[in-house]
PDB file of N, CA and C in Angstrom:
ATOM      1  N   UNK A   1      71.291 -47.833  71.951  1.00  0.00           N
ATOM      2  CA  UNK A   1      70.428 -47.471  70.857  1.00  0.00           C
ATOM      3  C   UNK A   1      68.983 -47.438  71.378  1.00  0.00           C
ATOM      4  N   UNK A   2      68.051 -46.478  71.130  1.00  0.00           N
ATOM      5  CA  UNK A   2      66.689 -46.469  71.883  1.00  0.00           C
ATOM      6  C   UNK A   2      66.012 -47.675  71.028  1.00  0.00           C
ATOM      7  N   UNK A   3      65.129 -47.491  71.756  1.00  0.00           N
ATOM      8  CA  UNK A   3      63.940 -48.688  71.157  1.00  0.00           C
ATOM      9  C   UNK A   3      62.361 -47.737  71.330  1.00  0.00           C
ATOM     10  N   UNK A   4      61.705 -48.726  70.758  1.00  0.00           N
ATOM     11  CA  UNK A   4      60.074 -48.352  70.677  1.00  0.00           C
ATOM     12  C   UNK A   4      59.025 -49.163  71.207  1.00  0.00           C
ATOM     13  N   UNK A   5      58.253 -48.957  72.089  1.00  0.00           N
ATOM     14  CA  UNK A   5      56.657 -49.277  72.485  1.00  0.00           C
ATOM     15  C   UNK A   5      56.070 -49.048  71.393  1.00  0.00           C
ATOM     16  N   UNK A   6      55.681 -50.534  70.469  1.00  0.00           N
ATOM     17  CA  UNK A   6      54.610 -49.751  69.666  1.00  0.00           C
ATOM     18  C   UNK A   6      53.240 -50.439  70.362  1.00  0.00           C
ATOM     19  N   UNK A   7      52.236 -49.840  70.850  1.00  0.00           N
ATOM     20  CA  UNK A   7      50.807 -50.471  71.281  1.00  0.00           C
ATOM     21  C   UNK A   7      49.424 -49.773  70.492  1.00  0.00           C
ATOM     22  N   UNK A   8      48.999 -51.124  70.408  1.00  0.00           N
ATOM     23  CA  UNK A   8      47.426 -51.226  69.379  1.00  0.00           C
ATOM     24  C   UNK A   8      46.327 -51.944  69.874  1.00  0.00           C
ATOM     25  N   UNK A   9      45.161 -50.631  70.292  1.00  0.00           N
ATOM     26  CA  UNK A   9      44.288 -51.323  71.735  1.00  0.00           C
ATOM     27  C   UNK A   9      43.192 -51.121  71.199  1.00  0.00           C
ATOM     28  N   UNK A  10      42.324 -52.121  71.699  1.00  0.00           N
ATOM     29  CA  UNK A  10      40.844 -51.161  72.089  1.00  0.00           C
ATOM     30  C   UNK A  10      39.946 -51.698  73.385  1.00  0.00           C
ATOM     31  N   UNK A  11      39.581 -50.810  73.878  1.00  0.00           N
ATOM     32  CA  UNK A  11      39.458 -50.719  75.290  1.00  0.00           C
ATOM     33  C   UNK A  11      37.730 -50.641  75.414  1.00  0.00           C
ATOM     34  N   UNK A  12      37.310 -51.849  76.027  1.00  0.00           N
ATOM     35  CA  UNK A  12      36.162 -52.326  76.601  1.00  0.00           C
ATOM     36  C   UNK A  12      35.515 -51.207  77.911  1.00  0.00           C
ATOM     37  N   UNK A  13      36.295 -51.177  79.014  1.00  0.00           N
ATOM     38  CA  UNK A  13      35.808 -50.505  80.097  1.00  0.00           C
ATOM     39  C   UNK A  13      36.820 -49.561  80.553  1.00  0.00           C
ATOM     40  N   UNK A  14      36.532 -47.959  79.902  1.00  0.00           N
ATOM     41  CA  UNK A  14      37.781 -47.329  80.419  1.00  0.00           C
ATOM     42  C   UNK A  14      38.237 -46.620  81.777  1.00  0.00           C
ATOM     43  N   UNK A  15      36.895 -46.767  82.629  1.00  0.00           N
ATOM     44  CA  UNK A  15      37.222 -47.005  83.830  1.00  0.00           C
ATOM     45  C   UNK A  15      38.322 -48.098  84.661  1.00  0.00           C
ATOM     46  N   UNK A  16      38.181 -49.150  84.272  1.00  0.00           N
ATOM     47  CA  UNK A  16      39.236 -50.230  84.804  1.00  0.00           C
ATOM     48  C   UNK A  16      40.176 -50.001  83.814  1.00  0.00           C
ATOM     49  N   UNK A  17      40.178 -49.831  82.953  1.00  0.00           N
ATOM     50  CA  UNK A  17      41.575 -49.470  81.977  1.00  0.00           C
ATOM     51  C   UNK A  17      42.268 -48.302  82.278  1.00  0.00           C
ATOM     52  N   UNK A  18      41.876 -47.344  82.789  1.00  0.00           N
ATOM     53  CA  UNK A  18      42.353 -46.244  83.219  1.00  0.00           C
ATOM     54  C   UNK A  18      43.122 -46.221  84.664  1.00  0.00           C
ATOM     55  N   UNK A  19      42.668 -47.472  85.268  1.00  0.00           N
ATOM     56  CA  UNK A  19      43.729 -47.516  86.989  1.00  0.00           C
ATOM     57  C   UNK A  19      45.152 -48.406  85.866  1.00  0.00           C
ATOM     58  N   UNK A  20      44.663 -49.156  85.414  1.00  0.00           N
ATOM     59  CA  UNK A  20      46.277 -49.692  84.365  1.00  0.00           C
ATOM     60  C   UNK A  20      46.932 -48.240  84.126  1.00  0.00           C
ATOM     61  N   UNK A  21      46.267 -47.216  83.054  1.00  0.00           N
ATOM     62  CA  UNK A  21      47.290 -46.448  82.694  1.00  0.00           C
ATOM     63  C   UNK A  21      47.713 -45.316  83.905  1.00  0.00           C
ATOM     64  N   UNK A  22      47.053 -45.327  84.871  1.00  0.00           N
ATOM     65  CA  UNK A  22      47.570 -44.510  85.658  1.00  0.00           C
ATOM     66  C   UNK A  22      48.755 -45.056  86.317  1.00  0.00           C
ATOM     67  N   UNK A  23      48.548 -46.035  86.655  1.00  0.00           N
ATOM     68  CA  UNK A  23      50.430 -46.796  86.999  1.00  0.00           C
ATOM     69  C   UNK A  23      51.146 -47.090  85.877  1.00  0.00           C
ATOM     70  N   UNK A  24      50.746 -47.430  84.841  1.00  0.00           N
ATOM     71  CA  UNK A  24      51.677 -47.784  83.917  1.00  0.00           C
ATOM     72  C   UNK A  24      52.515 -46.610  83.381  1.00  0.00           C
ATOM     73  N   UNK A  25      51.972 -44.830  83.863  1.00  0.00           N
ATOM     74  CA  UNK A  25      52.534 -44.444  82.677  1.00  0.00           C
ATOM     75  C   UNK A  25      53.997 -43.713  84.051  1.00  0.00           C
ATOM     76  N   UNK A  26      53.396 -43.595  85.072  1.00  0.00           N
ATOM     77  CA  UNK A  26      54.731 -43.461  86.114  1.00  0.00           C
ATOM     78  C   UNK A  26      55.995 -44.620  86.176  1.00  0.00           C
ATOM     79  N   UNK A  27      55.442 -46.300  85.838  1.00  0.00           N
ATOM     80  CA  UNK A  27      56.368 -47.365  85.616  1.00  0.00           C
ATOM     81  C   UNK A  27      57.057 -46.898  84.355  1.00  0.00           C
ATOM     82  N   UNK A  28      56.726 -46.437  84.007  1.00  0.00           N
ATOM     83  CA  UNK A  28      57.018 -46.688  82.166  1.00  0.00           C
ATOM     84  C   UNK A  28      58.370 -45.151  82.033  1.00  0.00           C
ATOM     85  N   UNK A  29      58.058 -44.536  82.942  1.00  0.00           N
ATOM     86  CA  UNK A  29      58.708 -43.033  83.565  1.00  0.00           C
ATOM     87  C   UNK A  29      59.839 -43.611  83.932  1.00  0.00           C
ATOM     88  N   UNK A  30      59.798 -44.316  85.183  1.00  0.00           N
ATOM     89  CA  UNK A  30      60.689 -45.111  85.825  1.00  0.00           C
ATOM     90  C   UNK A  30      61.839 -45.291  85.364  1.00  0.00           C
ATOM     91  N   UNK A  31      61.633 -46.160  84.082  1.00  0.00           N
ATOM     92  CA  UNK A  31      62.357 -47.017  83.712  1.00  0.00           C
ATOM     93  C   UNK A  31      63.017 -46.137  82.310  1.00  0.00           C
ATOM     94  N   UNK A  32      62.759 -45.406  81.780  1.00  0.00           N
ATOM     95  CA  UNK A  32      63.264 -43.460  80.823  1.00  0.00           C
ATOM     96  C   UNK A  32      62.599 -43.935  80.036  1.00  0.00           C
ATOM     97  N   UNK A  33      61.204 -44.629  80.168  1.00  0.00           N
ATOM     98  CA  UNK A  33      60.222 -44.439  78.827  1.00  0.00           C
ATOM     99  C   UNK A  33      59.721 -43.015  78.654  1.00  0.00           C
ATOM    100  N   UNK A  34      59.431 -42.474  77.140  1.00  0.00           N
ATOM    101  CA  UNK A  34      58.926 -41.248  77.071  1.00  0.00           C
ATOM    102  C   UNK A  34      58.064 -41.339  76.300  1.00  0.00           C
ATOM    103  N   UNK A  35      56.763 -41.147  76.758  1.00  0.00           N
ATOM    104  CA  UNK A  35      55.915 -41.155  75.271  1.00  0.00           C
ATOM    105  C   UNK A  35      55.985 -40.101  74.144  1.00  0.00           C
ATOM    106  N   UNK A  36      55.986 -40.694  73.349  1.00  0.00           N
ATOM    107  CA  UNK A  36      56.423 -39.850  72.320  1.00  0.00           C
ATOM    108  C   UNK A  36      54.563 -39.486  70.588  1.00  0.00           C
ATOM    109  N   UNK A  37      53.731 -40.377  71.470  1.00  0.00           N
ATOM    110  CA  UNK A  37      52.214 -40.123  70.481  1.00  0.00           C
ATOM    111  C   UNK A  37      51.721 -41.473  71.663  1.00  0.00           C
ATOM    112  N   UNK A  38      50.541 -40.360  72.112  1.00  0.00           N
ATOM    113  CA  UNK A  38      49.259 -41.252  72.856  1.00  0.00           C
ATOM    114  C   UNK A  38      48.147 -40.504  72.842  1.00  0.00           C
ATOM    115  N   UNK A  39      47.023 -41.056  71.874  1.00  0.00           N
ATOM    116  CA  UNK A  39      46.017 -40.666  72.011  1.00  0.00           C
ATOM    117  C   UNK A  39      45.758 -39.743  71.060  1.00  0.00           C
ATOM    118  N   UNK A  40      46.504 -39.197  69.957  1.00  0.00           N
ATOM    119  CA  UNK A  40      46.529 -38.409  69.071  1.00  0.00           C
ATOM    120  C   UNK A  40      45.981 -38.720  67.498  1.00  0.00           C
ATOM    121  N   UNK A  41      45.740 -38.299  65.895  1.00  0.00           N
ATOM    122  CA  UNK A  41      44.969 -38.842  65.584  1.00  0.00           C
ATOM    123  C   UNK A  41      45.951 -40.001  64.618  1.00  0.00           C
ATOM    124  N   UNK A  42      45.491 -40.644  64.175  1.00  0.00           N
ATOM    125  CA  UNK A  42      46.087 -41.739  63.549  1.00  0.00           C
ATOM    126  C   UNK A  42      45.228 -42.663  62.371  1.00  0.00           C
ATOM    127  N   UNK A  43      45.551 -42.439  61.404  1.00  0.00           N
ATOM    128  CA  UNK A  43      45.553 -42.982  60.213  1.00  0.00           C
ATOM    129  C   UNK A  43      46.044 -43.972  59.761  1.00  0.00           C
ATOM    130  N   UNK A  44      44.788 -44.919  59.438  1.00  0.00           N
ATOM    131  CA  UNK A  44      45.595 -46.270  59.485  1.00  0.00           C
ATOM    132  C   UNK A  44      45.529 -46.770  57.539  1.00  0.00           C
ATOM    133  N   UNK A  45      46.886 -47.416  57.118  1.00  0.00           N
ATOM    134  CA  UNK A  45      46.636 -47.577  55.665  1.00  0.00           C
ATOM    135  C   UNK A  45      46.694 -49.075  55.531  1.00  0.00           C
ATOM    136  N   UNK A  46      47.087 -49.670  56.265  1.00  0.00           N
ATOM    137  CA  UNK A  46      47.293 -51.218  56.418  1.00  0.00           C
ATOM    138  C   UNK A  46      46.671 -51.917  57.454  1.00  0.00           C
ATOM    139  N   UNK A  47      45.798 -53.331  57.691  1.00  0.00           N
ATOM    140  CA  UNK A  47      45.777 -53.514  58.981  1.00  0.00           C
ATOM    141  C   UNK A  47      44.758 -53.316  59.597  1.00  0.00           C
ATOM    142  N   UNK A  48      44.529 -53.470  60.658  1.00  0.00           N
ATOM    143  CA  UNK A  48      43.082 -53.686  61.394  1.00  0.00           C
ATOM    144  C   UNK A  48      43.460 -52.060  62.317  1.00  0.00           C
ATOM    145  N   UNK A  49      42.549 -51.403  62.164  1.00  0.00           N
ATOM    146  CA  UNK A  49      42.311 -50.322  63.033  1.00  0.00           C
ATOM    147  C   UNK A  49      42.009 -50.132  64.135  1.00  0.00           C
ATOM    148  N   UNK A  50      42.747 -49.712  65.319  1.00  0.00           N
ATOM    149  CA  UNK A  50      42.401 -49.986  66.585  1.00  0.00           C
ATOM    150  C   UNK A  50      42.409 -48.452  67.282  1.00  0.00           C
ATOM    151  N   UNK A  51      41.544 -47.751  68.113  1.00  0.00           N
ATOM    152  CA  UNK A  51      40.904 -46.994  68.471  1.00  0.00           C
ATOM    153  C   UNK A  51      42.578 -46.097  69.685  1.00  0.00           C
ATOM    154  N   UNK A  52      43.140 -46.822  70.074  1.00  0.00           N
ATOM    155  CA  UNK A  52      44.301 -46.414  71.299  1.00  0.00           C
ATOM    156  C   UNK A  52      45.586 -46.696  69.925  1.00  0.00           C
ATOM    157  N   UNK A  53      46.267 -45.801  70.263  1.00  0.00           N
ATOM    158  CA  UNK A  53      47.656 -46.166  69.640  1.00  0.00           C
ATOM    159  C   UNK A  53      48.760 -45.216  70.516  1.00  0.00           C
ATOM    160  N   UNK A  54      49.954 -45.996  71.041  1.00  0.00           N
ATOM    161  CA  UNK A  54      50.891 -45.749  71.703  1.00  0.00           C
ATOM    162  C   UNK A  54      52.067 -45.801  71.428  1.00  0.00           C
ATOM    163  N   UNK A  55      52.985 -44.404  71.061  1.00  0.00           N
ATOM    164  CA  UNK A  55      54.613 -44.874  70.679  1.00  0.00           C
ATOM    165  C   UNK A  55      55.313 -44.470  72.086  1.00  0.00           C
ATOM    166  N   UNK A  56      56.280 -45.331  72.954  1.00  0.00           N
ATOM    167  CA  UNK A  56      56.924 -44.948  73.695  1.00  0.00           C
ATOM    168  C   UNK A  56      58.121 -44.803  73.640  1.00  0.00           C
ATOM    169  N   UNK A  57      59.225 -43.846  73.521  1.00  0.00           N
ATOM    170  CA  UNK A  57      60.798 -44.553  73.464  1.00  0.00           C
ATOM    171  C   UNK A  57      61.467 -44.126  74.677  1.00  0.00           C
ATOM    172  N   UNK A  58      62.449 -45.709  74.746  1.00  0.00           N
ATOM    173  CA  UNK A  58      62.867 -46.252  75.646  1.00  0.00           C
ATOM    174  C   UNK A  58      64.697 -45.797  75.293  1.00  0.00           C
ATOM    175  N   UNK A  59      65.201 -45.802  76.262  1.00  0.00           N
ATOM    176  CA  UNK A  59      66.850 -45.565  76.399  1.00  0.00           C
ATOM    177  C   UNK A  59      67.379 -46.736  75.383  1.00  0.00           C
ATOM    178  N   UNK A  60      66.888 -47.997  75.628  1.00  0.00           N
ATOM    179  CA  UNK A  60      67.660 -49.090  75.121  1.00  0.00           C
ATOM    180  C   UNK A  60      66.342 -49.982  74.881  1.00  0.00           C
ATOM    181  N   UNK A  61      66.697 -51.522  73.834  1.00  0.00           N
ATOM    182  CA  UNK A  61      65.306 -52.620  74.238  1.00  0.00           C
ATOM    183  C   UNK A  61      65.682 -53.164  75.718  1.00  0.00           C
ATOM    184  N   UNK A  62      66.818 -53.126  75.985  1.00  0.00           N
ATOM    185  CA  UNK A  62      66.663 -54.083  77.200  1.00  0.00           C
ATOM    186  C   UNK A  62      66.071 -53.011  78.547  1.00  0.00           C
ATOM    187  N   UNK A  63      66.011 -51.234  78.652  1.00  0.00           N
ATOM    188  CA  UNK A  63      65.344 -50.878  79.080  1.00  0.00           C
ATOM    189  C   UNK A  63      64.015 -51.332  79.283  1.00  0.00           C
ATOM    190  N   UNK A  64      63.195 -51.448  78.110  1.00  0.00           N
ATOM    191  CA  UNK A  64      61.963 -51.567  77.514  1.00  0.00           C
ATOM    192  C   UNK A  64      61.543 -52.855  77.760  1.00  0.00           C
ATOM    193  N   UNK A  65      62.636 -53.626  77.786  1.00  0.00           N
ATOM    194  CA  UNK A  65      62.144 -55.179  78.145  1.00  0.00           C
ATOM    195  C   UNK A  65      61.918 -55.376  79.917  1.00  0.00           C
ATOM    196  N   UNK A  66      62.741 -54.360  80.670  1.00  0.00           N
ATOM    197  CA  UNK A  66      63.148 -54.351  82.114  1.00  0.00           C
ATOM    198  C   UNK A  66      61.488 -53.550  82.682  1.00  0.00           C
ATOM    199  N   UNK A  67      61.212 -52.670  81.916  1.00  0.00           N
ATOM    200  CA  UNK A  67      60.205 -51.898  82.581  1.00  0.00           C
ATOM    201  C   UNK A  67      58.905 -53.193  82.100  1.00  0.00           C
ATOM    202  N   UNK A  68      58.358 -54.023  81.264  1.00  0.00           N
ATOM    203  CA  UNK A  68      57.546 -54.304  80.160  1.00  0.00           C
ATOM    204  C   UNK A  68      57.880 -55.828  81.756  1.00  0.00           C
ATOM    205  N   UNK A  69      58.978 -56.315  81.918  1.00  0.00           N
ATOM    206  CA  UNK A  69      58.404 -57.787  82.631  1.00  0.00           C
ATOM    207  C   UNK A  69      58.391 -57.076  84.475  1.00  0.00           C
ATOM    208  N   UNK A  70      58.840 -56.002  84.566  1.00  0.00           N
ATOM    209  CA  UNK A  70      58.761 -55.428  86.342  1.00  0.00           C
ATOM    210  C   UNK A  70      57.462 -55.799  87.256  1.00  0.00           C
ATOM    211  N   UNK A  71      57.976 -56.318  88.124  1.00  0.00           N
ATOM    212  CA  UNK A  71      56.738 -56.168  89.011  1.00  0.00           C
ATOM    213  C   UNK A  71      55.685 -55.231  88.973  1.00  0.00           C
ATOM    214  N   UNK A  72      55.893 -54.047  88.843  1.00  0.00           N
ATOM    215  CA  UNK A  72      55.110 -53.008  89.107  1.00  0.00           C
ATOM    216  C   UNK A  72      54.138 -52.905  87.419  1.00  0.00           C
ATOM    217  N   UNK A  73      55.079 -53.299  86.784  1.00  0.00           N
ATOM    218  CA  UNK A  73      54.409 -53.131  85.627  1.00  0.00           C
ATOM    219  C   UNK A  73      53.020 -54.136  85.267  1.00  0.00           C
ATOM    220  N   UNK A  74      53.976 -55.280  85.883  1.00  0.00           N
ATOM    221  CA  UNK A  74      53.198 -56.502  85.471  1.00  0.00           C
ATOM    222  C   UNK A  74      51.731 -56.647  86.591  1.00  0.00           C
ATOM    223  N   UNK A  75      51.532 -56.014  87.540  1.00  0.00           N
ATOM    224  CA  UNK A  75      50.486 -55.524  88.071  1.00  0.00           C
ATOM    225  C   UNK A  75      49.734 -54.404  87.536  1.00  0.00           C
ATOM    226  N   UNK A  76      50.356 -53.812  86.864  1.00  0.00           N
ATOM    227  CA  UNK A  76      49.156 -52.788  86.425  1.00  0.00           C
ATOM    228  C   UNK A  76      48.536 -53.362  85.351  1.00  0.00           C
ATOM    229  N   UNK A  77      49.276 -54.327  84.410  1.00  0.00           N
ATOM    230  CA  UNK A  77      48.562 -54.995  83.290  1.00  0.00           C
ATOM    231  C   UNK A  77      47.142 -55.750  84.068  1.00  0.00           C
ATOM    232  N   UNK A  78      47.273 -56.159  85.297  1.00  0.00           N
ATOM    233  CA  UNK A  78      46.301 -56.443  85.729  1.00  0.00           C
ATOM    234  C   UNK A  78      44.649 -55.854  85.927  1.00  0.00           C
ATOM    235  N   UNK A  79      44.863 -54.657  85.497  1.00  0.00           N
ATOM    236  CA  UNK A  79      43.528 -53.588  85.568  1.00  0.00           C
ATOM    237  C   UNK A  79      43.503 -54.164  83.967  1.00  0.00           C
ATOM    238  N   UNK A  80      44.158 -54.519  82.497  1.00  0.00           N
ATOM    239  CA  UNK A  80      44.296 -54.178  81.638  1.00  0.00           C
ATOM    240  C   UNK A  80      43.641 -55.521  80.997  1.00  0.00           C
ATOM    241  N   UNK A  81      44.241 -56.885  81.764  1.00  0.00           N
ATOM    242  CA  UNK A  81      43.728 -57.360  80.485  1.00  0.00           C
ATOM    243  C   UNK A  81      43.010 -57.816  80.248  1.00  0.00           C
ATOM    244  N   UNK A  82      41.684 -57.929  81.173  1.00  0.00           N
ATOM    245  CA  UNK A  82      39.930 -58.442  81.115  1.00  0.00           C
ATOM    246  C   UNK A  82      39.492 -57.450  80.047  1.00  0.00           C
ATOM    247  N   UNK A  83      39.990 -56.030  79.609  1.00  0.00           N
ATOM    248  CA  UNK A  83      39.444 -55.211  79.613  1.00  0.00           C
ATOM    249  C   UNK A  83      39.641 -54.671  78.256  1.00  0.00           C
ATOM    250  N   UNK A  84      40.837 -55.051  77.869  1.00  0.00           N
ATOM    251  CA  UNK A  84      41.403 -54.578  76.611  1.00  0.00           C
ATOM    252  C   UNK A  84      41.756 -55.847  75.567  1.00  0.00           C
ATOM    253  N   UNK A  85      41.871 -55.521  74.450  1.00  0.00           N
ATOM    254  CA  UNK A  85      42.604 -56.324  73.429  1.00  0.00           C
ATOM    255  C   UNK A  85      43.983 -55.311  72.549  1.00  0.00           C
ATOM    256  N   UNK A  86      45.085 -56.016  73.402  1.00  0.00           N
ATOM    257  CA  UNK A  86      46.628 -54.954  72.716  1.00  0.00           C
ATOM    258  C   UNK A  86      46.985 -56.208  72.018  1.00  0.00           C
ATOM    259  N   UNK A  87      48.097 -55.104  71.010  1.00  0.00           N
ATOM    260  CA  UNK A  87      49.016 -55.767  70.954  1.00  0.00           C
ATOM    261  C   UNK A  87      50.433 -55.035  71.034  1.00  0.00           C
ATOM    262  N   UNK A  88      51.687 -55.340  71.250  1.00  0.00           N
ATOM    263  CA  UNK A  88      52.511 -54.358  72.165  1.00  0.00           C
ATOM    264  C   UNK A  88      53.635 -55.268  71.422  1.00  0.00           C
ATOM    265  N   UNK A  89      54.816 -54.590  70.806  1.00  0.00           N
ATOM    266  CA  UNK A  89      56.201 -55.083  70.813  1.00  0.00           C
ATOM    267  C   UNK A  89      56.897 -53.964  70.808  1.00  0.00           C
ATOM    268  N   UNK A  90      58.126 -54.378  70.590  1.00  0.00           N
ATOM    269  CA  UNK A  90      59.211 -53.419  71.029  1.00  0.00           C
ATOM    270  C   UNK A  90      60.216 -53.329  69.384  1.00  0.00           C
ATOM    271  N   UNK A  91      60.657 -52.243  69.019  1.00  0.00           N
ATOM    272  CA  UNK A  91      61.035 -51.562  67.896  1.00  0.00           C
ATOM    273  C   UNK A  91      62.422 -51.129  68.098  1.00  0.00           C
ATOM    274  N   UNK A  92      63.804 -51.813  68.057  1.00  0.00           N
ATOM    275  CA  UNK A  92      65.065 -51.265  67.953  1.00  0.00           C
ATOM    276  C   UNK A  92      64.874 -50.153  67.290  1.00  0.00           C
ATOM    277  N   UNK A  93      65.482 -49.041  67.390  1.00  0.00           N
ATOM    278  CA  UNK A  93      66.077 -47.731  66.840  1.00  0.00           C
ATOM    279  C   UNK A  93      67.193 -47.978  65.855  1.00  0.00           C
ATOM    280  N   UNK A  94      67.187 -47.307  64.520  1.00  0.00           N
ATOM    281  CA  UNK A  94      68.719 -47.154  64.099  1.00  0.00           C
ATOM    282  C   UNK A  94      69.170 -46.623  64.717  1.00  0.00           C
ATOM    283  N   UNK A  95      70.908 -46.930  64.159  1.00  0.00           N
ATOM    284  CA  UNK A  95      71.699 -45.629  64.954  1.00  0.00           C
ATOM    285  C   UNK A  95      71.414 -43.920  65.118  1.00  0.00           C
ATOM    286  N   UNK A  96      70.419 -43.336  64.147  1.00  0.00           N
ATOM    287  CA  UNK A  96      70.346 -42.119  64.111  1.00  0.00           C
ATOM    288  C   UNK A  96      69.111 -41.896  64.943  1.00  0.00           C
ATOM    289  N   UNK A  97      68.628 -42.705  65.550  1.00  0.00           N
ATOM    290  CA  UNK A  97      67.290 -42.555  66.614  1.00  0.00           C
ATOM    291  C   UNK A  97      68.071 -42.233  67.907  1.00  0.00           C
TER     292      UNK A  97
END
């Protein structure tokens, strides 16, 4: 059953935030993440409004969980998190996703 990246950012220095997403979005490839809305416009009706919003879907959660703790991944968070304030979980799919 797929799952979902949902991420809610806002980004301090997008120079150093930008070496994060440049590896993150080939890790995130890797592992059959697909983004599916980054950077597009977004309307918020609930909730604190945050400037980045990211849906990714993943083959499975335990995909999503495999790419999200990876080495490779977990180094690119390293450009990310002096720099940003996320927040990031993961979204089972129904069966018709």
């Amino acid at each position: 059953m797929a799952a979902y990246w949902i991420s809610h950012g806002e980004v301090s220095d997008p120079e150093t935030y930008g070496k994060y997403a440049a590896i993150a979005k080939g890790v995130i490839a890797d592992h059959g993440g697909e983004f599916l809305a980054r950077g597009t416009k977004t309307i918020w009706l609930e909730g604190n409004d945050r400037s980045r919003n990211i849906v990714v879907k993943f083959p499975s959660v335990e995909d999503a969980i495999r790419c999200y703790e990876s080495e490779e991944y977990q180094a690119a968070l390293v450009f990310a998190r002096d720099v940003s304030v996320r927040e990031l979980c993961i979204i089972e799919g129904d069966e018709s996703s």
